[in-house]
N, C-alpha and C. Protein backbone atom coordinates (compact mmCIF):
# COMPACT_ATOMS: atom_id res chain seq x y z
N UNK A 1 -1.28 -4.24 4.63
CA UNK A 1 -2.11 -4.35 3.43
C UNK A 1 -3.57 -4.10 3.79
N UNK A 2 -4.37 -3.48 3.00
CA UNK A 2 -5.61 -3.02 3.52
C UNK A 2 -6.72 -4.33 2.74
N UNK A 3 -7.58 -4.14 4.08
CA UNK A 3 -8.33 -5.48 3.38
C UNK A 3 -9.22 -5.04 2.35
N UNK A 4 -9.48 -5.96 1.82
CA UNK A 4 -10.82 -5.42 0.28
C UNK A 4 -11.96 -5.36 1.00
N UNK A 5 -12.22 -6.26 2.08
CA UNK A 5 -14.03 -5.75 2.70
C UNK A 5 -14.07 -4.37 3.23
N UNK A 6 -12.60 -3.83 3.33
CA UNK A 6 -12.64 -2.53 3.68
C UNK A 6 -12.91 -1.18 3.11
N UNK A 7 -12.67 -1.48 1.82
CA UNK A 7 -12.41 -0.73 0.95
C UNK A 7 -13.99 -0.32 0.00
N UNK A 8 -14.31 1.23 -0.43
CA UNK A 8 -15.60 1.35 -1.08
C UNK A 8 -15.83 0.74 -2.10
N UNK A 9 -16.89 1.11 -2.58
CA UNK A 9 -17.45 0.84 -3.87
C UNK A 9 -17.32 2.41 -4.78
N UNK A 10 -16.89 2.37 -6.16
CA UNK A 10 -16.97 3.40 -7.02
C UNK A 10 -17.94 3.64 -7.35
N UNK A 11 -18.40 4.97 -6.84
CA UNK A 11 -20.10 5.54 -8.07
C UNK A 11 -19.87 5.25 -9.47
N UNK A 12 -20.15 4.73 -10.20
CA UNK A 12 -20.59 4.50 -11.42
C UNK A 12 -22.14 4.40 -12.30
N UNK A 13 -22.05 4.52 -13.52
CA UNK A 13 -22.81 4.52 -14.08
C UNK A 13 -22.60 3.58 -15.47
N UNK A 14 -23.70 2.65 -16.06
CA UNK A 14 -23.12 1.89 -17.42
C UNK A 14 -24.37 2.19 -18.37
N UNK A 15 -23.65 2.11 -19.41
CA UNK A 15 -24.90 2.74 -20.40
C UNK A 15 -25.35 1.41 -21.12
N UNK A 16 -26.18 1.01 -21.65
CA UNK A 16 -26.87 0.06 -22.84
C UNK A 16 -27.16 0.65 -23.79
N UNK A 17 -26.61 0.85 -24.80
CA UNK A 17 -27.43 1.66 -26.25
C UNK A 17 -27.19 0.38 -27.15
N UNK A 18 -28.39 0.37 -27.55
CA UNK A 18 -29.04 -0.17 -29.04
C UNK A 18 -29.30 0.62 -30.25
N UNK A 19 -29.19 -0.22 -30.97
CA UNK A 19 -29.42 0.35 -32.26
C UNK A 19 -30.47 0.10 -33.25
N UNK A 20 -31.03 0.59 -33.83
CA UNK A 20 -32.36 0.16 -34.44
C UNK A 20 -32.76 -1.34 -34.88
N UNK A 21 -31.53 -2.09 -34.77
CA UNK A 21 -31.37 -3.65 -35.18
C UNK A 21 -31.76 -4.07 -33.96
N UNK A 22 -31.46 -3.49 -32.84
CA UNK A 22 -31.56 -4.44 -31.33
C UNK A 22 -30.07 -5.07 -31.30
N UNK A 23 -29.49 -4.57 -31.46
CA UNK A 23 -28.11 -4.60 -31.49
C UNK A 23 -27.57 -3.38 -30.03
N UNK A 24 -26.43 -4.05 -29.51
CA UNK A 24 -25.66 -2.94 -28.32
C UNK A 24 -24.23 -2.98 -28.55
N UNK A 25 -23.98 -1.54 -28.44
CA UNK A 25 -22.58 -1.59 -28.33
C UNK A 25 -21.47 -1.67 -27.68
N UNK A 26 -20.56 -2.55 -28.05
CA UNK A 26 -19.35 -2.65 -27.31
C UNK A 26 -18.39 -2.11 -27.93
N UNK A 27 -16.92 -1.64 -26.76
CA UNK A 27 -15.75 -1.60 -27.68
C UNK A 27 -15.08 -1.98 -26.66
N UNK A 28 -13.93 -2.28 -27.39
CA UNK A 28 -12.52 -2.97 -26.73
C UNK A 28 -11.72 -1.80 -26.23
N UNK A 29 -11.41 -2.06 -24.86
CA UNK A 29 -10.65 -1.17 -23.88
C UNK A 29 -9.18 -1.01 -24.40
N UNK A 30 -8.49 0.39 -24.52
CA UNK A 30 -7.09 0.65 -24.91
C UNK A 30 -6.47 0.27 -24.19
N UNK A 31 -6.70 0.26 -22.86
CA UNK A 31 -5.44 -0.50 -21.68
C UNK A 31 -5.44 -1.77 -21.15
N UNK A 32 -6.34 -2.67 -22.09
CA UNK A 32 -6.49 -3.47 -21.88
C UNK A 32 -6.15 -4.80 -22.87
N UNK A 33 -5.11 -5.56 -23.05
CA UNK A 33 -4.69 -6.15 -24.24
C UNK A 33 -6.03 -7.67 -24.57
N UNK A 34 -6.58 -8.49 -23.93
CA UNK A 34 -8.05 -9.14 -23.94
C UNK A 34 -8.38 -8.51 -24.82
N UNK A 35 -9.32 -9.68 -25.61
CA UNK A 35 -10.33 -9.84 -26.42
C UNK A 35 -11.50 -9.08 -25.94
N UNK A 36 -11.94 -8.89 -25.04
CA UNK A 36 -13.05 -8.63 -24.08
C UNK A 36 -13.76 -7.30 -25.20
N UNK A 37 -14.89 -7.50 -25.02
CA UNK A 37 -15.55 -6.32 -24.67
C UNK A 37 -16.31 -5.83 -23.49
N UNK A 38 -16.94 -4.64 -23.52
CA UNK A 38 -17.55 -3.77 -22.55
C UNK A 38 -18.23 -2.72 -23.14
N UNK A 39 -19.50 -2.37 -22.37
CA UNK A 39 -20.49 -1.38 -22.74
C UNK A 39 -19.46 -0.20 -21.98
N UNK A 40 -20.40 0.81 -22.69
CA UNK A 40 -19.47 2.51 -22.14
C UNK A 40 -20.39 2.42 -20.63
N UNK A 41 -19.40 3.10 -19.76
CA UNK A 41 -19.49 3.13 -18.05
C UNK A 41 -18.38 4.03 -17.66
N UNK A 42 -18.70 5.01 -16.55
CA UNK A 42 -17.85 5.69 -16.50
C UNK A 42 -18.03 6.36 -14.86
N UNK A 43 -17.43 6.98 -14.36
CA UNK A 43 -17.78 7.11 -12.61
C UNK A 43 -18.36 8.55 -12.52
N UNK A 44 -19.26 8.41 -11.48
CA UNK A 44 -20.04 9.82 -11.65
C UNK A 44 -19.20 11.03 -10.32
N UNK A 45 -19.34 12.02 -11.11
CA UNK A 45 -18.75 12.75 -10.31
C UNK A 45 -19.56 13.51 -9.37
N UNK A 46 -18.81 14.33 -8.11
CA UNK A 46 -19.09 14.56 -6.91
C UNK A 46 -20.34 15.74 -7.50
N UNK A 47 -21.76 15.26 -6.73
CA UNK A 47 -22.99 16.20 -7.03
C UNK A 47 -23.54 16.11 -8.62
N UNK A 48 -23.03 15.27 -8.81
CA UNK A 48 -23.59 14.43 -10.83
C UNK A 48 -24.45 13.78 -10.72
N UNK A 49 -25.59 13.82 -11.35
CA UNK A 49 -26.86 13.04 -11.33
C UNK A 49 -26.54 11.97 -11.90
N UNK A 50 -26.59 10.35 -11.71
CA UNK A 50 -26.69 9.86 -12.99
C UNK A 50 -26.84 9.75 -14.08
N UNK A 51 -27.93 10.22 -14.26
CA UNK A 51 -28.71 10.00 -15.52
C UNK A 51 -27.61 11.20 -16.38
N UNK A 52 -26.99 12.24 -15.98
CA UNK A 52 -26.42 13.15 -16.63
C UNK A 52 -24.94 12.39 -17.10
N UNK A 53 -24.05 11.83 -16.16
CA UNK A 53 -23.57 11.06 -15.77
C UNK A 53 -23.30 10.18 -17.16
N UNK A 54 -24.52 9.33 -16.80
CA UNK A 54 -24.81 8.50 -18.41
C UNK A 54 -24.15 9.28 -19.88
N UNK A 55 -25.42 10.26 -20.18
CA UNK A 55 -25.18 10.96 -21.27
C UNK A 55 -23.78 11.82 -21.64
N UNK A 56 -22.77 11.95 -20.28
CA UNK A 56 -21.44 12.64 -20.20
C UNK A 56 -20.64 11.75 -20.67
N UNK A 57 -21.01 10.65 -20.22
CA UNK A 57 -19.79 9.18 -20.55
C UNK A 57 -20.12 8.71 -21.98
N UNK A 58 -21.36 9.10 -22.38
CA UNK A 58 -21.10 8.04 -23.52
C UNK A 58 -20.66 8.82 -24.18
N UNK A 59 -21.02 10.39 -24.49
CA UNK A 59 -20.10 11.61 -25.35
C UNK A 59 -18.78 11.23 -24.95
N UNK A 60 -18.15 10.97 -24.38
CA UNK A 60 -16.66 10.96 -23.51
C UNK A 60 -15.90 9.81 -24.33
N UNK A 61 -16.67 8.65 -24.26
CA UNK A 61 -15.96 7.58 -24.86
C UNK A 61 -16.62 7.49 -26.03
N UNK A 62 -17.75 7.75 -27.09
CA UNK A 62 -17.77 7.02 -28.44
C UNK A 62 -18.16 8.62 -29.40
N UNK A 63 -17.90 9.63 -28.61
CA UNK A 63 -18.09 10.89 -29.64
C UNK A 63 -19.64 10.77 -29.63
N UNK A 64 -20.72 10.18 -29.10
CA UNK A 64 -22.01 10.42 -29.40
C UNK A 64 -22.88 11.60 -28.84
N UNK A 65 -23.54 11.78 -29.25
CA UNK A 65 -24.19 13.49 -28.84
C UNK A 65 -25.40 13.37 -28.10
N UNK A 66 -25.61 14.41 -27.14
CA UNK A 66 -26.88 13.79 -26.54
C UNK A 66 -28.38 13.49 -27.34
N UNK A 67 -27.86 14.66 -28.45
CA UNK A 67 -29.11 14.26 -29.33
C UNK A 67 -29.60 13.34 -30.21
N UNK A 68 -28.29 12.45 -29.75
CA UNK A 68 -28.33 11.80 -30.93
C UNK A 68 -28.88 10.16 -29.93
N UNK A 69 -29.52 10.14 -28.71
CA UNK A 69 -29.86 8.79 -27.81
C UNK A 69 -31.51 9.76 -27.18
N UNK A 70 -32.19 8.45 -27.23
CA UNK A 70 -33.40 8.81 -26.51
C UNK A 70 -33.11 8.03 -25.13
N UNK A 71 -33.35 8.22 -24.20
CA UNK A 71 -33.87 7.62 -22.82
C UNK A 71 -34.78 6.33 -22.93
N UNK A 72 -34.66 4.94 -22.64
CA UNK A 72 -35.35 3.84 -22.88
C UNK A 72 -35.77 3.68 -21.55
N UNK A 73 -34.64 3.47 -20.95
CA UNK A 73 -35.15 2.95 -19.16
C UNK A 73 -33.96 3.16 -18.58
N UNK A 74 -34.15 3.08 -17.04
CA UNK A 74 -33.16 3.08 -15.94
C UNK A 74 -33.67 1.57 -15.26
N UNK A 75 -32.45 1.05 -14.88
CA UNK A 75 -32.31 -0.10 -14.20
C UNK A 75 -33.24 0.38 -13.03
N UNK A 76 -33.94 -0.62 -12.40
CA UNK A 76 -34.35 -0.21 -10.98
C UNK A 76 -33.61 -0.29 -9.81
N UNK A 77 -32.34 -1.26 -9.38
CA UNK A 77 -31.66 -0.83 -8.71
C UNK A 77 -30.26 -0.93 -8.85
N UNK A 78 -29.33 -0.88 -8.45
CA UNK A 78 -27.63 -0.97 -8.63
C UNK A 78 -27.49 -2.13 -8.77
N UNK A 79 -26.48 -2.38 -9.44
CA UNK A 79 -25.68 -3.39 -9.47
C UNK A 79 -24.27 -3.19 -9.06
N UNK A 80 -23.33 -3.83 -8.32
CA UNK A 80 -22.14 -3.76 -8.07
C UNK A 80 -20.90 -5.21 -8.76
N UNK A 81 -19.74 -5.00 -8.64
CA UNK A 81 -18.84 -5.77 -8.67
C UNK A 81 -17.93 -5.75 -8.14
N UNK A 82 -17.09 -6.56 -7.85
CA UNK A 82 -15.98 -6.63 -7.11
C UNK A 82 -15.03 -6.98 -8.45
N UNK A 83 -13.69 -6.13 -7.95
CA UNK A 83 -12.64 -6.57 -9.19
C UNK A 83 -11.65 -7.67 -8.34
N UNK A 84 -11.36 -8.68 -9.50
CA UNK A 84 -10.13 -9.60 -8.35
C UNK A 84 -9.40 -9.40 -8.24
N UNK A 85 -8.81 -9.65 -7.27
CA UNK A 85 -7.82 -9.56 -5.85
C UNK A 85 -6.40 -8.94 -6.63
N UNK A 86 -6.31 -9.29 -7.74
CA UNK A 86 -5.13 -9.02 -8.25
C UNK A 86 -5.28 -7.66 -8.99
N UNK A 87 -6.29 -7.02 -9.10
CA UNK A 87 -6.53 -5.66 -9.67
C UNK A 87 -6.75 -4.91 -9.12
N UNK A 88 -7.04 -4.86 -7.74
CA UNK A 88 -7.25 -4.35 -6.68
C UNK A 88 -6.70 -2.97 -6.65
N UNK A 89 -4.99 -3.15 -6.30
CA UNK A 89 -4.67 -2.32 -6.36
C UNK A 89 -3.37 -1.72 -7.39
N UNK A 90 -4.00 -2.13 -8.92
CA UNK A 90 -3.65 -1.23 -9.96
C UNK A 90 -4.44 -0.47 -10.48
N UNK A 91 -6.27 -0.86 -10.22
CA UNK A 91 -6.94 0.01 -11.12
C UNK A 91 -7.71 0.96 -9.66
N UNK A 92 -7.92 2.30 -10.52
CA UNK A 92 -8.31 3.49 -9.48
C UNK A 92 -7.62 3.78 -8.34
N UNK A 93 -5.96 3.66 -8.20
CA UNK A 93 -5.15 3.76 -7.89
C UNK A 93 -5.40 3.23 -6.01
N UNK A 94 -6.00 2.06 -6.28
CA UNK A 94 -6.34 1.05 -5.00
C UNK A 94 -7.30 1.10 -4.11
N UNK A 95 -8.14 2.40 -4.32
CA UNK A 95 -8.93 2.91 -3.47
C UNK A 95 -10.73 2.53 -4.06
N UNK A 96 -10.54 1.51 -4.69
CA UNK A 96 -11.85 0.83 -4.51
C UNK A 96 -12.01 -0.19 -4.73
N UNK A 97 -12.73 -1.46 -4.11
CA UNK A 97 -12.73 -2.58 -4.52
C UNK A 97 -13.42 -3.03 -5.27
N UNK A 98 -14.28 -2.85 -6.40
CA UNK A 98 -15.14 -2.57 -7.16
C UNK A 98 -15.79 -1.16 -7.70
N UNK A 99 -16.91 -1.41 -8.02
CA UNK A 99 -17.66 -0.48 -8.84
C UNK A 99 -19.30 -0.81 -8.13
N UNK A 100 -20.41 0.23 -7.88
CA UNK A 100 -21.73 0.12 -7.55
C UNK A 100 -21.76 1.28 -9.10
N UNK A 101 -23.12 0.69 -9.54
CA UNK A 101 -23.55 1.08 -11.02
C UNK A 101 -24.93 1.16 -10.94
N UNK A 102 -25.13 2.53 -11.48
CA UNK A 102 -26.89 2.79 -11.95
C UNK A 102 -26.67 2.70 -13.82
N UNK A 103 -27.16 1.46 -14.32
CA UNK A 103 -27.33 1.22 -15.68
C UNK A 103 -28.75 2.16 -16.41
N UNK A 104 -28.80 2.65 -17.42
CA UNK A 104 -29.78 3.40 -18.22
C UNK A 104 -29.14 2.53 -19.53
N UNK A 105 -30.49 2.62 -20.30
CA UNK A 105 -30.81 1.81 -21.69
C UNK A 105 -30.71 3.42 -22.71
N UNK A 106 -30.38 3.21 -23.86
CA UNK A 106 -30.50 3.83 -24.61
C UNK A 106 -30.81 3.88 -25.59
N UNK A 107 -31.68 4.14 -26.59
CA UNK A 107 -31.91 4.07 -28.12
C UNK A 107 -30.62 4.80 -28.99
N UNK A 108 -30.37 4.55 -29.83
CA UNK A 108 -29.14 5.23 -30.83
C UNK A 108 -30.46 6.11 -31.93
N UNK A 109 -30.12 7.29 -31.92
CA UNK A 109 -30.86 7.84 -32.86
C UNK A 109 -29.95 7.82 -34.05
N UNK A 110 -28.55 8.10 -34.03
CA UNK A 110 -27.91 8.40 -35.25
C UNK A 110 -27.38 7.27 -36.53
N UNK A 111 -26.39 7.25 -36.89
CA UNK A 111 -25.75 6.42 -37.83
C UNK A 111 -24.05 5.81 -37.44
N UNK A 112 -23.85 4.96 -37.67
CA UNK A 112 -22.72 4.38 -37.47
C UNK A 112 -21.30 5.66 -37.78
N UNK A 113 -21.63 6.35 -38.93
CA UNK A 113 -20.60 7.01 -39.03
C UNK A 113 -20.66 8.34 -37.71
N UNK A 114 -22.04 8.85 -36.57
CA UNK A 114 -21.84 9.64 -35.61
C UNK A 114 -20.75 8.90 -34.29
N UNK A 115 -20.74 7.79 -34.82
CA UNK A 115 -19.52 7.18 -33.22
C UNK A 115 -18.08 7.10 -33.93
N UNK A 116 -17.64 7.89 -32.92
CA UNK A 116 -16.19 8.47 -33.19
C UNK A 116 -15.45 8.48 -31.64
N UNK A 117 -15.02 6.82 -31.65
CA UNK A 117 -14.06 6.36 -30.40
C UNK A 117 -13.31 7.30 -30.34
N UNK A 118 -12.59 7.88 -31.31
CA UNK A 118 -10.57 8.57 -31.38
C UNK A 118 -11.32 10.01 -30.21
N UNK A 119 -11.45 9.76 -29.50
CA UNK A 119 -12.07 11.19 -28.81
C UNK A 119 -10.85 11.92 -28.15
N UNK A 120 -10.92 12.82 -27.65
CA UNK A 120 -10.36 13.56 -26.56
C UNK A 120 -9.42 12.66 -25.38
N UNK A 121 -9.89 11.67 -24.95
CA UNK A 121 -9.24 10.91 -24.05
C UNK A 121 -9.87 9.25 -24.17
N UNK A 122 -9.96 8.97 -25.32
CA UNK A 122 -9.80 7.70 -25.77
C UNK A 122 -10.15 6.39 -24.95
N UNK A 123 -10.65 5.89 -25.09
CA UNK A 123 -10.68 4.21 -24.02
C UNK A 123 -10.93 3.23 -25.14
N UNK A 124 -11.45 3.21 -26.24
CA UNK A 124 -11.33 1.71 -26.59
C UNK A 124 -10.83 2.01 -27.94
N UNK A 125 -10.24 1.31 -28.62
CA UNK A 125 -9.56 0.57 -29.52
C UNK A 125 -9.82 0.24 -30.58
N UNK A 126 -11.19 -0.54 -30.25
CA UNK A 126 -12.46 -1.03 -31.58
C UNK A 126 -13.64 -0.82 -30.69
N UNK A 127 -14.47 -0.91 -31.59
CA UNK A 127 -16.10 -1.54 -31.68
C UNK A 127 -17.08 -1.77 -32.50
N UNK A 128 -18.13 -2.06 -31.70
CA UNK A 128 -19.17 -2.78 -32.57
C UNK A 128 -20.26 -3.11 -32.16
N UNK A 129 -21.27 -3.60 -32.82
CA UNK A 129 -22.44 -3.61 -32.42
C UNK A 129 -23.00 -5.21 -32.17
N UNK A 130 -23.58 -5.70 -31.09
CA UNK A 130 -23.57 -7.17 -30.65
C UNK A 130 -25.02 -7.53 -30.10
N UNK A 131 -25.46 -9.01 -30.15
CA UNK A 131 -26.62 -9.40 -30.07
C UNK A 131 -26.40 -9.65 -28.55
N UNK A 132 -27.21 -8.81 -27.73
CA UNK A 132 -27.31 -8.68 -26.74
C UNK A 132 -27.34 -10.15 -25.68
N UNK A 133 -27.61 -10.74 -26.33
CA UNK A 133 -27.33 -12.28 -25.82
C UNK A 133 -26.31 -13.22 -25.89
N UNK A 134 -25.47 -12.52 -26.79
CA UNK A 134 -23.76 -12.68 -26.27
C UNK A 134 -23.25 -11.99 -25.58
N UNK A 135 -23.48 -10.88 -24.68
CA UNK A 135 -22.44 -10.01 -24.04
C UNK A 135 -22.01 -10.88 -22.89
N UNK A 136 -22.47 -11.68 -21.97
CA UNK A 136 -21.99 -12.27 -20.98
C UNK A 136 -21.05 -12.87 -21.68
N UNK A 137 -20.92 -13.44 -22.98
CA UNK A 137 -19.59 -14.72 -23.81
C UNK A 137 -18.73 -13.84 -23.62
N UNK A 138 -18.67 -12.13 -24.20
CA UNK A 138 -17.45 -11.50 -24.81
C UNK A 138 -16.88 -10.59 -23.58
N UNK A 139 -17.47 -10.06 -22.43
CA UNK A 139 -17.16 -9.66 -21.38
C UNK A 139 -16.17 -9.96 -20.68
N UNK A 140 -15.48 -9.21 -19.52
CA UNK A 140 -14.31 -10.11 -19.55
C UNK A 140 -15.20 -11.01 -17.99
N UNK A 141 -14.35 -12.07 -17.77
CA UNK A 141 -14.73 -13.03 -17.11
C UNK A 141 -15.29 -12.39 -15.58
N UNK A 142 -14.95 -11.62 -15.00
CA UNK A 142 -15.33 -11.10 -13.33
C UNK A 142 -16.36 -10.23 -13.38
N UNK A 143 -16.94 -9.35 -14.79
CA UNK A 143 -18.37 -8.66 -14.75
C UNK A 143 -19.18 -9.61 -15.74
N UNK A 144 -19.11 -10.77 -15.92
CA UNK A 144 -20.25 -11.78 -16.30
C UNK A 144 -21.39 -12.07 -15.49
N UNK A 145 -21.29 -11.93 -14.28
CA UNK A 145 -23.01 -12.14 -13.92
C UNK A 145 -23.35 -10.72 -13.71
N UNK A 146 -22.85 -9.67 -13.42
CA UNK A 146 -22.91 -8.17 -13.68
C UNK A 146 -23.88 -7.88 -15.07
N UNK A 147 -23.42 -8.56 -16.33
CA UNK A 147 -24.02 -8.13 -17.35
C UNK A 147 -25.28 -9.04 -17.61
N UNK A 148 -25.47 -10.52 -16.67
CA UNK A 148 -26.35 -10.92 -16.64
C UNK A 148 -27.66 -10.38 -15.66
N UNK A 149 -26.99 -9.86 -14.83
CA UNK A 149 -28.03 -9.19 -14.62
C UNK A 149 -28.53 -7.65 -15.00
N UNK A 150 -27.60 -7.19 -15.65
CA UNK A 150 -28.02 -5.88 -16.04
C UNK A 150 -29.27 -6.21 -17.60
N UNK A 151 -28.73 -7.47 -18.58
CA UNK A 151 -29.76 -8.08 -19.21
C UNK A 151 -31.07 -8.38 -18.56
N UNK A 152 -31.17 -8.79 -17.70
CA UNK A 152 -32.08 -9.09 -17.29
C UNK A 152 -33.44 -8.36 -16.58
N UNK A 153 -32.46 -7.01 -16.33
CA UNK A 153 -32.91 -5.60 -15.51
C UNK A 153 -33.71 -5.03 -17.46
N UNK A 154 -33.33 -4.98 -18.06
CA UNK A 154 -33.73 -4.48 -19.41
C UNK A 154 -34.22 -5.28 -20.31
N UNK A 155 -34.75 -6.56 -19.85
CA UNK A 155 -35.22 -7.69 -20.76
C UNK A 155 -36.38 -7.56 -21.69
N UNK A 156 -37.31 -6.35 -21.05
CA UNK A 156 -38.54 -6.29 -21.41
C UNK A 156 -38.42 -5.38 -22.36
N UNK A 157 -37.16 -4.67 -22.78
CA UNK A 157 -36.98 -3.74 -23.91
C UNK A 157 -36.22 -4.44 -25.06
N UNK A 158 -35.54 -5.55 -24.82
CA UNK A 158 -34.82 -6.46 -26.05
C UNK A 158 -35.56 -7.14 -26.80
N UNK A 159 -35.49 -7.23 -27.93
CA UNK A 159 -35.84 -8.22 -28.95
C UNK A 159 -34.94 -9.69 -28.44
């Protein structure tokens, strides 16, 4: 069995978009039966800038357009997580023990009716828009200080 201190970290990237309320969005994961939510995040690919990265994933999972988000901020440095022991090796077919994440903030330029989950290759189920000071409640339990500190990395842009 291979140990988890052994094992990398996934390039990733997680997005924060707000909405003119100061509101962020979450949606509920399709493969995932939990209540939970989660912001859109997605892994960057080989020679992908982040920041591009960002704007690829959130088109990917909520149908949003690049024109339709301004650039707020970039986290200043990574954040990582470890997934537990028991997910190890079902998710990313075992070959990482977590996720390392460059978070970017986003403004929503458009309207509720431009987010269109049913995409091309689908990940969540529902969503919605949430007072940024519940996301650690609705998260699922092992990226809770993850989202506390990614709040905290973007504090100076929240209402």
């Amino acid at each position: 069995m291979t140990d988890l201190a052994d094992l990398p970290y996934r390039p990733c990237v997680g997005i924060m978009l707000l909405n003119d309320e100061g509101k962020v969005f979450v949606g509920q994961r399709l493969d995932n039966t939990l209540e939970a939510w989660q912001m859109p995040q997605g892994g960057i690919d080989p020679g992908e800038e982040p920041a591009a990265t960002a704007v690829r994933e959130l088109w990917e999972e909520t149908g949003i357009a690049p024109e339709q988000v301004n650039l707020i901020a970039e986290a200043p440095q990574e954040f990582r997580y470890d997934l537990p022991p028991e997910l190890v090796g079902k998710v990313w077919k075992g070959k990482y023990r977590g996720q390392v994440q460059r978070w970017f903030l986003f403004r929503f330029l458009g309207n509720d009716a431009d987010i269109r989950i049913e995409t091309e290759h689908p990940e969540f189920r529902a969503w919605k828009w949430a007072v940024p000071s519940e996301l650690p409640a609705i998260i699922v339990p092992f990226k809770r200080s993850l989202y506390e500190e990614v709040l905290a990395a973007f504090s100076a842009h929240l209402d």
